[in-house]
C-alpha atoms as a PDB file:
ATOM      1  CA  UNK A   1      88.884  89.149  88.001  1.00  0.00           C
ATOM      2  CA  UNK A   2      89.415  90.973  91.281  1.00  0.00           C
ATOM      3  CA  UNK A   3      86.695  89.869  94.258  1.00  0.00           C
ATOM      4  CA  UNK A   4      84.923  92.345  95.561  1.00  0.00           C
ATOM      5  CA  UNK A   5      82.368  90.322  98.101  1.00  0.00           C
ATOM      6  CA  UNK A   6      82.877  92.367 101.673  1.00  0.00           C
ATOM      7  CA  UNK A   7      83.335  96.309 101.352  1.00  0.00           C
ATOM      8  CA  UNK A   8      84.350  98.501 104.800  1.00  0.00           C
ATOM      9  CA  UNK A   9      82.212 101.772 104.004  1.00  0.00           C
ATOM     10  CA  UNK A  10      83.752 104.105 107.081  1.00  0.00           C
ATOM     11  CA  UNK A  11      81.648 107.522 107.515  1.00  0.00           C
ATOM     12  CA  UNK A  12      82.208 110.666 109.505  1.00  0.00           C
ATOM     13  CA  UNK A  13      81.996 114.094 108.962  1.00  0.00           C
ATOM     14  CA  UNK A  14      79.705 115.154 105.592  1.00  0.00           C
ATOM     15  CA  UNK A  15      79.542 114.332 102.247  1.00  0.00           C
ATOM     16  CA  UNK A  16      77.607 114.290  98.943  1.00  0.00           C
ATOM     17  CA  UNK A  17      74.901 111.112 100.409  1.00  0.00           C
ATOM     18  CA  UNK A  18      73.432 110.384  96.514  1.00  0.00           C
ATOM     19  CA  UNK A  19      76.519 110.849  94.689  1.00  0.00           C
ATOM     20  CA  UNK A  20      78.257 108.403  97.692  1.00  0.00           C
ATOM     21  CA  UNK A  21      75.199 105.893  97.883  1.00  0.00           C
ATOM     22  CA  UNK A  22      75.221 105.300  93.823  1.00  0.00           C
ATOM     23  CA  UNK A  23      79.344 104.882  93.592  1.00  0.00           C
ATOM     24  CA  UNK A  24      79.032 102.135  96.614  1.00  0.00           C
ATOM     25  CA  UNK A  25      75.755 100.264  95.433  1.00  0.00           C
ATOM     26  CA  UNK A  26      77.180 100.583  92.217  1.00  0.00           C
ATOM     27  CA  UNK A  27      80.392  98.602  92.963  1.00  0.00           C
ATOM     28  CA  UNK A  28      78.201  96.270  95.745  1.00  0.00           C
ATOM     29  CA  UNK A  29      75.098  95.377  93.547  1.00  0.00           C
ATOM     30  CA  UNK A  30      77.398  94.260  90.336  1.00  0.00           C
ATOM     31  CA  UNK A  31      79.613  92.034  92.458  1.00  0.00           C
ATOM     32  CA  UNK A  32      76.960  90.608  94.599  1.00  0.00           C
ATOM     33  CA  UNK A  33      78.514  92.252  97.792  1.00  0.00           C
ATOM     34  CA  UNK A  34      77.655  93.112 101.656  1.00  0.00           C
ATOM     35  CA  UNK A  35      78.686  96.516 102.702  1.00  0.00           C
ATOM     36  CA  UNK A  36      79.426  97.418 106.598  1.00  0.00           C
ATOM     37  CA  UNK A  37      78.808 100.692 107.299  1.00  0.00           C
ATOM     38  CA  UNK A  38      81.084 101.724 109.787  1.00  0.00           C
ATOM     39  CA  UNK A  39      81.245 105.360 112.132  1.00  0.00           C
ATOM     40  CA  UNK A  40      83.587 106.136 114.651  1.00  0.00           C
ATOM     41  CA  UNK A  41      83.453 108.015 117.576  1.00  0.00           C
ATOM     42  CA  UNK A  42      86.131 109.897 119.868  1.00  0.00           C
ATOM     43  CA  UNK A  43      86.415 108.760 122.921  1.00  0.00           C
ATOM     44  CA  UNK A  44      85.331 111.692 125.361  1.00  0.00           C
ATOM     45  CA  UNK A  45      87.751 113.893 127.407  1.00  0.00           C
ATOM     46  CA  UNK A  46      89.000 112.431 130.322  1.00  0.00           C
ATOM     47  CA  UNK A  47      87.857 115.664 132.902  1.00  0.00           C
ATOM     48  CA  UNK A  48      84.787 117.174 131.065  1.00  0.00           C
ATOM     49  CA  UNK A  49      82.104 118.566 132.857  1.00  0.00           C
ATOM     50  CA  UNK A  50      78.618 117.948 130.627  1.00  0.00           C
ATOM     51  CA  UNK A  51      76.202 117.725 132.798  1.00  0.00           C
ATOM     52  CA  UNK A  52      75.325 113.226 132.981  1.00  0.00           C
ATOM     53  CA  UNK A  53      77.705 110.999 133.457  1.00  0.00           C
ATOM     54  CA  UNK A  54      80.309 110.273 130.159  1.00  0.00           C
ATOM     55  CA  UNK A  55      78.832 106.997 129.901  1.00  0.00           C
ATOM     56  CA  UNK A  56      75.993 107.882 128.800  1.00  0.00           C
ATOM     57  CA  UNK A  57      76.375 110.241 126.880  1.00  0.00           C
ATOM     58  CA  UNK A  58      78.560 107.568 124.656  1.00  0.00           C
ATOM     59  CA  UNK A  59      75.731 105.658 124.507  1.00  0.00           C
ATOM     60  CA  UNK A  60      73.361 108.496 123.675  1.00  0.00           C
ATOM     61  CA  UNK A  61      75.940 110.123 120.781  1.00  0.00           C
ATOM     62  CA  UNK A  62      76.419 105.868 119.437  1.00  0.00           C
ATOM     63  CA  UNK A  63      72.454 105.353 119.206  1.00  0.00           C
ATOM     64  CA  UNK A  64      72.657 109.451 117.521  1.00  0.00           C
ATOM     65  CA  UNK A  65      75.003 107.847 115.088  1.00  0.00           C
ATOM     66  CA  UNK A  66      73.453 104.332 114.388  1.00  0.00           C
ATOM     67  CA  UNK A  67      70.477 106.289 113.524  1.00  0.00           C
ATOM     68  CA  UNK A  68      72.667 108.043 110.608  1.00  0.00           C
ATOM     69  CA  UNK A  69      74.054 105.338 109.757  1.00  0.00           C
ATOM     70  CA  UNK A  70      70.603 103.216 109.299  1.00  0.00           C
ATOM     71  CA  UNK A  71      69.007 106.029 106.897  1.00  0.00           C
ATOM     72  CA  UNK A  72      72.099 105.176 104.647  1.00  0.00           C
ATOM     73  CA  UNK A  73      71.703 101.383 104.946  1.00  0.00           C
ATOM     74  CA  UNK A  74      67.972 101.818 104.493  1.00  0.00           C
ATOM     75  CA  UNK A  75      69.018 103.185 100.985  1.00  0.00           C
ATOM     76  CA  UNK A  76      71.634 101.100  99.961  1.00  0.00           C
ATOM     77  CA  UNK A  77      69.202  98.015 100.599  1.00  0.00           C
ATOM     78  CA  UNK A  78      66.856  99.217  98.283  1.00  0.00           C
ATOM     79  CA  UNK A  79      69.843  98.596  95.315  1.00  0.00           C
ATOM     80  CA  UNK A  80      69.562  95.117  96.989  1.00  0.00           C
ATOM     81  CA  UNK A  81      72.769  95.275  99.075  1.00  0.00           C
ATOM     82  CA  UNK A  82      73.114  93.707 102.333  1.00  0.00           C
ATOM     83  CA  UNK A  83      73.773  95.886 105.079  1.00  0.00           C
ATOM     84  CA  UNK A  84      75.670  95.698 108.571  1.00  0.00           C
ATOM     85  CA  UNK A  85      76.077  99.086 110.899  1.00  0.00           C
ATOM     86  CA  UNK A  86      78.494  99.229 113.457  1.00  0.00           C
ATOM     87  CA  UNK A  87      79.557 101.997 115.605  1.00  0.00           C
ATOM     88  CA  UNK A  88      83.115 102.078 117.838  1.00  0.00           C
ATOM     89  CA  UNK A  89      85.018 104.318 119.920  1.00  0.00           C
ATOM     90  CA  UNK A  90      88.783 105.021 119.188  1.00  0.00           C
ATOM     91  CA  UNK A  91      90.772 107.054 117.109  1.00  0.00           C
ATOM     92  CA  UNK A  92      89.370 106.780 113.640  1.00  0.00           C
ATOM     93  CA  UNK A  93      92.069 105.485 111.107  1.00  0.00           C
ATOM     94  CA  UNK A  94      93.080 103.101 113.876  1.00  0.00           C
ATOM     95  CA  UNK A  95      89.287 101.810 114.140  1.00  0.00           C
ATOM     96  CA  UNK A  96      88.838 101.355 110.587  1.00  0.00           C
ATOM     97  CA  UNK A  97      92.368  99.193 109.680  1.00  0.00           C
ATOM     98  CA  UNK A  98      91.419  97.394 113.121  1.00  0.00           C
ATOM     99  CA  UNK A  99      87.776  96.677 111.349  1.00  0.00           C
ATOM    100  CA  UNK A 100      89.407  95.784 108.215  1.00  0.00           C
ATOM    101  CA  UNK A 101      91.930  93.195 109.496  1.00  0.00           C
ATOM    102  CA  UNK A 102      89.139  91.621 111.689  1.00  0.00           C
ATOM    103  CA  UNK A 103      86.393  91.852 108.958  1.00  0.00           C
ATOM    104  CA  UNK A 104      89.018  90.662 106.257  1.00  0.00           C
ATOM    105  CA  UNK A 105      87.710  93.035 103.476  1.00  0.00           C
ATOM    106  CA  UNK A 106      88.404  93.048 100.091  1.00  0.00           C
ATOM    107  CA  UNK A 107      87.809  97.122  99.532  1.00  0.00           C
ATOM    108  CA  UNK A 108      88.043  99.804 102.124  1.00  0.00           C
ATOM    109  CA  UNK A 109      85.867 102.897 100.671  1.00  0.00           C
ATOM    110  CA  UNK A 110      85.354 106.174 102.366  1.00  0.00           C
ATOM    111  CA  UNK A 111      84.230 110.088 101.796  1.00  0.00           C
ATOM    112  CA  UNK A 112      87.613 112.035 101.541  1.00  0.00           C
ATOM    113  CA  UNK A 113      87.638 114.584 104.965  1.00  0.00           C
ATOM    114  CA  UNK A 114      87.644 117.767 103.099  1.00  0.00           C
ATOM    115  CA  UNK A 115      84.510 119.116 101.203  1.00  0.00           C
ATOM    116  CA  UNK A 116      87.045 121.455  99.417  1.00  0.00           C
ATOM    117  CA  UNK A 117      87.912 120.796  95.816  1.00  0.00           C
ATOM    118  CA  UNK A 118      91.565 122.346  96.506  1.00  0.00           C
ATOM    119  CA  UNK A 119      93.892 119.699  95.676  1.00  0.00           C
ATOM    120  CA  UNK A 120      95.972 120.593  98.629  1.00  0.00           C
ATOM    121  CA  UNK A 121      93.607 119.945 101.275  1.00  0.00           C
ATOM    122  CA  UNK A 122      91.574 117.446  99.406  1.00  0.00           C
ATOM    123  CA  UNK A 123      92.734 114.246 101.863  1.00  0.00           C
ATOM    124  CA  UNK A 124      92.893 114.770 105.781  1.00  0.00           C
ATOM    125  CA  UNK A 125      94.716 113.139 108.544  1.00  0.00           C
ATOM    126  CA  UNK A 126      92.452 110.284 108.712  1.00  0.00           C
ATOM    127  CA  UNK A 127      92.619 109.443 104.579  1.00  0.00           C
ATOM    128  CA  UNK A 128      96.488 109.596 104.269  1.00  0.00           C
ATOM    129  CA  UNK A 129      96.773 106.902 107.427  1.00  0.00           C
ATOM    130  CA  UNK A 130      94.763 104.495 105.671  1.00  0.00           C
ATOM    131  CA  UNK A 131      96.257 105.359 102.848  1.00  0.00           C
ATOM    132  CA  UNK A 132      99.762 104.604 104.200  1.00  0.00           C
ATOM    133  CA  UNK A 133      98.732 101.943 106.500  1.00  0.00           C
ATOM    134  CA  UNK A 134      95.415 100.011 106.016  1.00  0.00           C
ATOM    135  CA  UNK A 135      96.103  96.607 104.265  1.00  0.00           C
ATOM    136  CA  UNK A 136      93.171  96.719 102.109  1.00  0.00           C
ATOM    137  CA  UNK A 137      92.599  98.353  98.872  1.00  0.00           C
ATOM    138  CA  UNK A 138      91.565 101.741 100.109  1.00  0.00           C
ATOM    139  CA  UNK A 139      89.231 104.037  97.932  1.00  0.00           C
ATOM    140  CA  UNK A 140      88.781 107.519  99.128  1.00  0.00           C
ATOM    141  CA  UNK A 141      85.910 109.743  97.332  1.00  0.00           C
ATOM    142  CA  UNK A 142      86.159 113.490  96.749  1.00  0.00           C
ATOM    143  CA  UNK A 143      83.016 115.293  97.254  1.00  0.00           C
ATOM    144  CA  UNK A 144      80.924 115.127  94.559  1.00  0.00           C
ATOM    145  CA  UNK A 145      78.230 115.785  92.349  1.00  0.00           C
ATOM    146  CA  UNK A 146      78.122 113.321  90.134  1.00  0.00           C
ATOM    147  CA  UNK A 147      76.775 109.812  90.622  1.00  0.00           C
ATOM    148  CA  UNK A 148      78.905 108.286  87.631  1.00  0.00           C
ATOM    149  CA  UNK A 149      82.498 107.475  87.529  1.00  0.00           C
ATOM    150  CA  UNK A 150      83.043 107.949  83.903  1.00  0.00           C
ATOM    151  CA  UNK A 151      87.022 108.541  83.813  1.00  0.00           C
ATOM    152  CA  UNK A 152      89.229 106.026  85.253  1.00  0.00           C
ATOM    153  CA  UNK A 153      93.089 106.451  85.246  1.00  0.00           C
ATOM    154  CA  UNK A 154      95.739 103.612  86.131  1.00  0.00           C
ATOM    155  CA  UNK A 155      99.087 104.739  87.171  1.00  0.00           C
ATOM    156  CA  UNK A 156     101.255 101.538  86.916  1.00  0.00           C
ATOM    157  CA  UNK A 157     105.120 101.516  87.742  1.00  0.00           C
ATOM    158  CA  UNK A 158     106.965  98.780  85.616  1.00  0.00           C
ATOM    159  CA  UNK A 159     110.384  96.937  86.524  1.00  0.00           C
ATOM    160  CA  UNK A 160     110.472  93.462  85.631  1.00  0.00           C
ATOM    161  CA  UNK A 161     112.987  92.620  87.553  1.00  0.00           C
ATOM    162  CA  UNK A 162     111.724  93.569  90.658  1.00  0.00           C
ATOM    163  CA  UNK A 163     109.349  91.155  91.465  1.00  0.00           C
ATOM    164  CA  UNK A 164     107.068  93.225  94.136  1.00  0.00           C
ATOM    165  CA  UNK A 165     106.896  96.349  91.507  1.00  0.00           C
ATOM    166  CA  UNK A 166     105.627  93.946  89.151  1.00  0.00           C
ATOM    167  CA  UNK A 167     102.965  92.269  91.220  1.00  0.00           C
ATOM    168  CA  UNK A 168     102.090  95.276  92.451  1.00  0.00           C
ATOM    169  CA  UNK A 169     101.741  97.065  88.838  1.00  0.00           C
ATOM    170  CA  UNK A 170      99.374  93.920  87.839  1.00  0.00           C
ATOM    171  CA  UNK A 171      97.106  94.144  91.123  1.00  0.00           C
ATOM    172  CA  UNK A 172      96.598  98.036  90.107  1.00  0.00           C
ATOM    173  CA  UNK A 173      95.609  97.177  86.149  1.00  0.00           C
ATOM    174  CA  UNK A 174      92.747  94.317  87.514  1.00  0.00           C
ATOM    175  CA  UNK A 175      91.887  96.860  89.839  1.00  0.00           C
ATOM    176  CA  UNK A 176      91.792  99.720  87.411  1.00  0.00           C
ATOM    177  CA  UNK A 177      90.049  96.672  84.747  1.00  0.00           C
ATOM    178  CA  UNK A 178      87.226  95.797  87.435  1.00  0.00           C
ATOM    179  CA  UNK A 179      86.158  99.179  88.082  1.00  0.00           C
ATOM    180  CA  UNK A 180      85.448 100.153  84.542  1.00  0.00           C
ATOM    181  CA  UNK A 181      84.189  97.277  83.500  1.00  0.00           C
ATOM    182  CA  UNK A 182      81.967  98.175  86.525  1.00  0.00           C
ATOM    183  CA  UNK A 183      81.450 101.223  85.379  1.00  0.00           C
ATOM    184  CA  UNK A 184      81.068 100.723  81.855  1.00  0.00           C
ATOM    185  CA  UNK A 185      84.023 103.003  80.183  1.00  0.00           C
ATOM    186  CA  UNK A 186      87.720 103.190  78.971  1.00  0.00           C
ATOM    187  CA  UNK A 187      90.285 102.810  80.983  1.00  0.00           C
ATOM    188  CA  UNK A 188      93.113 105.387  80.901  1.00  0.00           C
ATOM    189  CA  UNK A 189      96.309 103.968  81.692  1.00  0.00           C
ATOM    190  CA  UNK A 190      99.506 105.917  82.293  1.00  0.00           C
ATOM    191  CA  UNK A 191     103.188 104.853  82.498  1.00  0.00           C
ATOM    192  CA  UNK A 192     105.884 107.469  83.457  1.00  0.00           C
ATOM    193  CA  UNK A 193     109.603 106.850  82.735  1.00  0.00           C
ATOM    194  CA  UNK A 194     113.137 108.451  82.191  1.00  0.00           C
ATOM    195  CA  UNK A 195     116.660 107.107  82.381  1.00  0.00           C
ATOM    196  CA  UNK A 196     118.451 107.378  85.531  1.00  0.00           C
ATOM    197  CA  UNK A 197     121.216 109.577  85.360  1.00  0.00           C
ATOM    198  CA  UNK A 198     120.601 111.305  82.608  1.00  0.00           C
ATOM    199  CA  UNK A 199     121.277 115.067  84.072  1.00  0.00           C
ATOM    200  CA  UNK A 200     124.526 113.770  85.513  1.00  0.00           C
ATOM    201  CA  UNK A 201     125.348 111.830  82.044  1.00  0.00           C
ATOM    202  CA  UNK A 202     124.660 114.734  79.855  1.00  0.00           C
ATOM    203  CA  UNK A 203     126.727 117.272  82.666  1.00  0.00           C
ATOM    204  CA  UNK A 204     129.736 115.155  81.962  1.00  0.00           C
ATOM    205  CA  UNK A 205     131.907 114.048  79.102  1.00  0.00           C
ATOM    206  CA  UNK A 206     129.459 111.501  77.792  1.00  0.00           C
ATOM    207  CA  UNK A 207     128.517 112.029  74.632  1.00  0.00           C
ATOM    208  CA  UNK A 208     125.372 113.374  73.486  1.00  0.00           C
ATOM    209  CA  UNK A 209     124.552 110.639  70.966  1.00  0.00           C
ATOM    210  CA  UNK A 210     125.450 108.481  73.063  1.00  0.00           C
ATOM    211  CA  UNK A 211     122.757 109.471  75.940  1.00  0.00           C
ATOM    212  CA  UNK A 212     120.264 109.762  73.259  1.00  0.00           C
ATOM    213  CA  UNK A 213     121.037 106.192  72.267  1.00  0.00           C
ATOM    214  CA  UNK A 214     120.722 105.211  75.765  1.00  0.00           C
ATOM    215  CA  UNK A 215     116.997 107.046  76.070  1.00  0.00           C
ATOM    216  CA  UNK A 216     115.621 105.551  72.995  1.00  0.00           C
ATOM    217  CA  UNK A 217     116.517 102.239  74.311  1.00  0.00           C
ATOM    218  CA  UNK A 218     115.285 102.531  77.795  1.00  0.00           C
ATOM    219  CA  UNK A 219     111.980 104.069  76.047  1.00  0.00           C
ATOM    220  CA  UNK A 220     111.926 101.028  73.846  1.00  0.00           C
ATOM    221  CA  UNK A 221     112.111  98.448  77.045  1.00  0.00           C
ATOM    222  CA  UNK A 222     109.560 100.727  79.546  1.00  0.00           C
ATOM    223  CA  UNK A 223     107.304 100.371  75.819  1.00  0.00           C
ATOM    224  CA  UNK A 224     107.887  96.779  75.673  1.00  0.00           C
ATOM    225  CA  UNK A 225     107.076  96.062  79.490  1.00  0.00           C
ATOM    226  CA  UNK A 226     103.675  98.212  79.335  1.00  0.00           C
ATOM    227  CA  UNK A 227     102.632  95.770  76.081  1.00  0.00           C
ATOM    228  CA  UNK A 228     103.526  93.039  77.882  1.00  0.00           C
ATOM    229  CA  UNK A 229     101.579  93.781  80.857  1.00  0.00           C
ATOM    230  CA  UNK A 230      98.633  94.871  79.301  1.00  0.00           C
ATOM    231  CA  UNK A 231      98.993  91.923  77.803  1.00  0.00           C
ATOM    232  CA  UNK A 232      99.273  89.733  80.714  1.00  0.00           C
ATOM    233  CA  UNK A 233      95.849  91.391  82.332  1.00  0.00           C
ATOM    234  CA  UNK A 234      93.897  90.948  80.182  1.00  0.00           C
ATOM    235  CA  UNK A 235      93.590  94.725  78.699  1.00  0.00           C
ATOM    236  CA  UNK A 236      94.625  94.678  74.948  1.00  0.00           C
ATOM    237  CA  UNK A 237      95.915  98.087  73.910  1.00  0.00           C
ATOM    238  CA  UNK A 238      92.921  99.135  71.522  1.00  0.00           C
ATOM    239  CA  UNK A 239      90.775  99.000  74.286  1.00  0.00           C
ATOM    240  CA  UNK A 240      92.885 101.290  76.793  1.00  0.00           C
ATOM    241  CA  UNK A 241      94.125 104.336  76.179  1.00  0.00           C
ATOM    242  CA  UNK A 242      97.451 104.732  76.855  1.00  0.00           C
ATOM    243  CA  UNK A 243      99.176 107.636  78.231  1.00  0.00           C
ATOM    244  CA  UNK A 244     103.102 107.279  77.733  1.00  0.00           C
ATOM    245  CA  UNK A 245     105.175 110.020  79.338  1.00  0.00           C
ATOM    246  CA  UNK A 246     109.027 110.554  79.467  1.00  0.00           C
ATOM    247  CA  UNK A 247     109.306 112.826  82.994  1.00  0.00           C
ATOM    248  CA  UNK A 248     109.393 112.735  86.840  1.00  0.00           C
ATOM    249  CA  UNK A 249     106.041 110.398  87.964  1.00  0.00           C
ATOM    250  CA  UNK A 250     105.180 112.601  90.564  1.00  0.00           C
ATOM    251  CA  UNK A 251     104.718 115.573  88.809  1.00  0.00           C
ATOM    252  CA  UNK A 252     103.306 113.794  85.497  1.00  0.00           C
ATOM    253  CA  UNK A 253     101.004 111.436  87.019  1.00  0.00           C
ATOM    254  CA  UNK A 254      98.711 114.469  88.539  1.00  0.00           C
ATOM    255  CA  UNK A 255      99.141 116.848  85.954  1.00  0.00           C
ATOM    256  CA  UNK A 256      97.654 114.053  83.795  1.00  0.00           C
ATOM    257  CA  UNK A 257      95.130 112.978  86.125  1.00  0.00           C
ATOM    258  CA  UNK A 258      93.992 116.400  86.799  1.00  0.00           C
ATOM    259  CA  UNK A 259      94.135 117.538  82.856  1.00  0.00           C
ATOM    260  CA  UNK A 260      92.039 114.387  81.886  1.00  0.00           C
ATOM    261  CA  UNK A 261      89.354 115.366  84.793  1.00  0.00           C
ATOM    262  CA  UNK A 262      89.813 111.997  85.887  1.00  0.00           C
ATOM    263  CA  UNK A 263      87.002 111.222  88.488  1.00  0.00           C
ATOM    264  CA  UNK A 264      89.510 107.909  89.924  1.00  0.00           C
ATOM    265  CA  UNK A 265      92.865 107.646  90.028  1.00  0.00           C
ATOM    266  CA  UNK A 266      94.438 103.403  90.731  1.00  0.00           C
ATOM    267  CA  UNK A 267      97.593 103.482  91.907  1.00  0.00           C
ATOM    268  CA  UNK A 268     100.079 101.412  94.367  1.00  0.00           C
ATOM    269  CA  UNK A 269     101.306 103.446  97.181  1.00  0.00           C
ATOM    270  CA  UNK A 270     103.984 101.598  99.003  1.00  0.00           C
ATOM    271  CA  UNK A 271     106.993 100.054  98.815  1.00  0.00           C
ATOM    272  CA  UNK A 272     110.148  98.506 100.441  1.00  0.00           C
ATOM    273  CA  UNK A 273     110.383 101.126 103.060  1.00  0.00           C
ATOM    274  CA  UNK A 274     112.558  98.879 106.355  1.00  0.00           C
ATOM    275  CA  UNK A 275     109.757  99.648 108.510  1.00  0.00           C
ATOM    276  CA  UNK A 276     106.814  97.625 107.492  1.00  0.00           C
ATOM    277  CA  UNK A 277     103.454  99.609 106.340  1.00  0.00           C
ATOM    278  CA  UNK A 278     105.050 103.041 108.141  1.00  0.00           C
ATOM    279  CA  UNK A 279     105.640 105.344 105.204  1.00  0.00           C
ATOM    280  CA  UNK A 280     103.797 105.433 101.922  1.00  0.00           C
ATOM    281  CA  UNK A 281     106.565 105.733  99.274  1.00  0.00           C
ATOM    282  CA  UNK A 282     107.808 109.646  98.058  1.00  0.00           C
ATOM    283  CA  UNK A 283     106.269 108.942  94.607  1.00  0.00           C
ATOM    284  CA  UNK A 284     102.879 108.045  95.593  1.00  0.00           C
ATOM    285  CA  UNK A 285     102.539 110.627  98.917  1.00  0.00           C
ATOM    286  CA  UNK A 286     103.679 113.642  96.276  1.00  0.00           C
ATOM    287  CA  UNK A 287     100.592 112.230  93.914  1.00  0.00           C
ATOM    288  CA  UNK A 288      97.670 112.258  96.891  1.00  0.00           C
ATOM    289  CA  UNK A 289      98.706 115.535  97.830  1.00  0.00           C
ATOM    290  CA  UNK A 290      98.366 117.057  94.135  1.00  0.00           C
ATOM    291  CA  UNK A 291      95.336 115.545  92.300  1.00  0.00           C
ATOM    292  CA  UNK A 292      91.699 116.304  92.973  1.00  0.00           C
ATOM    293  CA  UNK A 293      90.262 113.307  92.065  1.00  0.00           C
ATOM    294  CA  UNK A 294      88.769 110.056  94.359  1.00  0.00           C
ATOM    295  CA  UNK A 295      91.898 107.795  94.672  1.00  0.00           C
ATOM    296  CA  UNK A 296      91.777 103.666  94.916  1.00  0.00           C
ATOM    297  CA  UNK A 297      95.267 102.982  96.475  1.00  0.00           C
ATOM    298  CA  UNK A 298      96.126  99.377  96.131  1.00  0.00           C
ATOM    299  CA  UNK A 299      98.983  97.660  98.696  1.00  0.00           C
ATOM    300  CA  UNK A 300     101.595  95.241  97.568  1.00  0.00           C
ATOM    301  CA  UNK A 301     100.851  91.390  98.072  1.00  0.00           C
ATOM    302  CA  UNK A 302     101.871  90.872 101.790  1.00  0.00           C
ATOM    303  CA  UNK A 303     101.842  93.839 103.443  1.00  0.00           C
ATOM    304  CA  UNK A 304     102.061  94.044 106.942  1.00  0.00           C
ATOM    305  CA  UNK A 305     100.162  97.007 108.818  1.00  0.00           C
ATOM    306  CA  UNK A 306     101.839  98.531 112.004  1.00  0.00           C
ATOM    307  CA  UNK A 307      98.287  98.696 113.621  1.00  0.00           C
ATOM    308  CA  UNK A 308      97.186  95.388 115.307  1.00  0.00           C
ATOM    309  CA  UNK A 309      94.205  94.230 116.101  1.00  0.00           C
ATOM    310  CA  UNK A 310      93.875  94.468 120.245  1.00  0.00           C
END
């Protein structure tokens, strides 16, 4: 079972204050956790007439924002959680994955930028970066409504043989297992597959029973590995639902996620890419940028962030 003891709340901007308040006590009262409510501010322009000196007007706009910040720590005590505010100045994904390699959190949750609904615009600037680059499971929250995550979806990629895919497909099932056993429903759980080649094999001389041969079989194996890790975590496959798809991942996994109206969608979002933590993986950047639904992006075991800690 996945710890969940230290959670990185970042806020800016707005967003839907009950609906936020009861998905974060709800995940920091059940696992006994501390919450850190963190806001960042820009740094002011360089040559800006305002009328007092820049200094303090920092100090003015952080005691503004500490004030926020308190009314939502004031409520998120009374569910019994222990509270920490913090203010800095900086660039704002920078701040946070700074925070989160010196605070050494287990979850990194924040308010997605956009109020919109619209898929497209759904994650900002500030969400994809620590999406792509923030070490820490990172859970971003569409604006919401609803207090209740009631439909979870995993997204897991399975290749036995590659070792990091594998790990990284079990992290994403205890993930996906924690939060609905946190929140008290199903869990969805959705494999994608295909066999490589198989427009060029069926363009050529190959022939067609053959190719089908060679589908059925690589069903058979993608099949067996999804039993086999569902076995492995812990989620036996009467309890799950499974959602088994033959088709290109990044075009099945949101069309699924948005035709269930799945309120979270787990998934791992990098991979081997040469330069450590830069780029967040074709598969998984197509995904954030078509579903409308809060995402919990998990990292593989040992990634390495290309922000450091000053």
């Amino acid at each position: 079972m996945k710890e969940i003891k230290n959670i990185l709340l970042a806020l800016d901007g707005k967003y839907q204050r009950q609906a936020l308040i009861a998905q974060v006590a709800a995940v920091a009262e059940s696992r006994g956790a501390r919450v850190t409510l963190l806001s960042v501010l820009e740094s002011p322009p360089s040559k800006q007439e305002v009328g007092i000196a820049s200094s303090e007007l920092q100090q003015l706009m952080t005691e503004e924002r500490a004030e926020r910040l308190q009314f939502i720590a004031s409520e998120l005590e009374q569910h019994g959680v222990q509270v920490t505010v913090k203010v800095v100045h900086g660039k704002a994904f920078m701040e946070i994955i700074r925070e989160a390699l010196k605070g050494k959190y287990d979850l990194v949750m924040k308010p997605a930028e956009s109020e919109s609904s619209i898929r497209s615009i759904l994650f900002g600037s500030t969400d994809m970066q620590l999406l792509r680059m923030c070490p820490a499971p990172v859970w971003v929250i569409k604006p919401t409504h609803h207090p209740q995550v009631s439909k979870i979806m995993i997204a897991v990629d399975l290749l036995p043989p590659d070792e990091e895919k594998t790990a990284l497909a079990d992290s994403v099932m205890q993930w996906g297992k924690v939060i609905a056993h946190l929140a008290g429903v199903e869990l969805d759980v959705l494999h994608v597959w295909d066999l490589y080649g198989e427009t060029t094999l069926r363009g050529r001389t190959v022939l067609a029973d053959t190719v089908d041969n060679l589908v059925q079989n690589e069903e058979q194996r993608h099949r067996q590995w999804l039993d086999e890790s569902l076995s492995k975590n812990g989620l036996a496959p009467e309890k799950v639902r499974i959602h088994f798809y033959k088709g290109e991942a990044k075009e099945l996994i949101p069309a699924v996620a948005n035709q269930m109206e799945t309120d979270l969608l787990v998934m791992g979002t990098v991979g081997r890419t040469g330069i450590p933590g830069f780029f967040i993986g074709n598969t998984a950047d197509s995904v954030l940028q078509q579903v409308d639904c809060s995402v919990l992006a998990i990292k593989p075991e040992g990634f390495v962030t290309p922000v450091k800690i000053d």
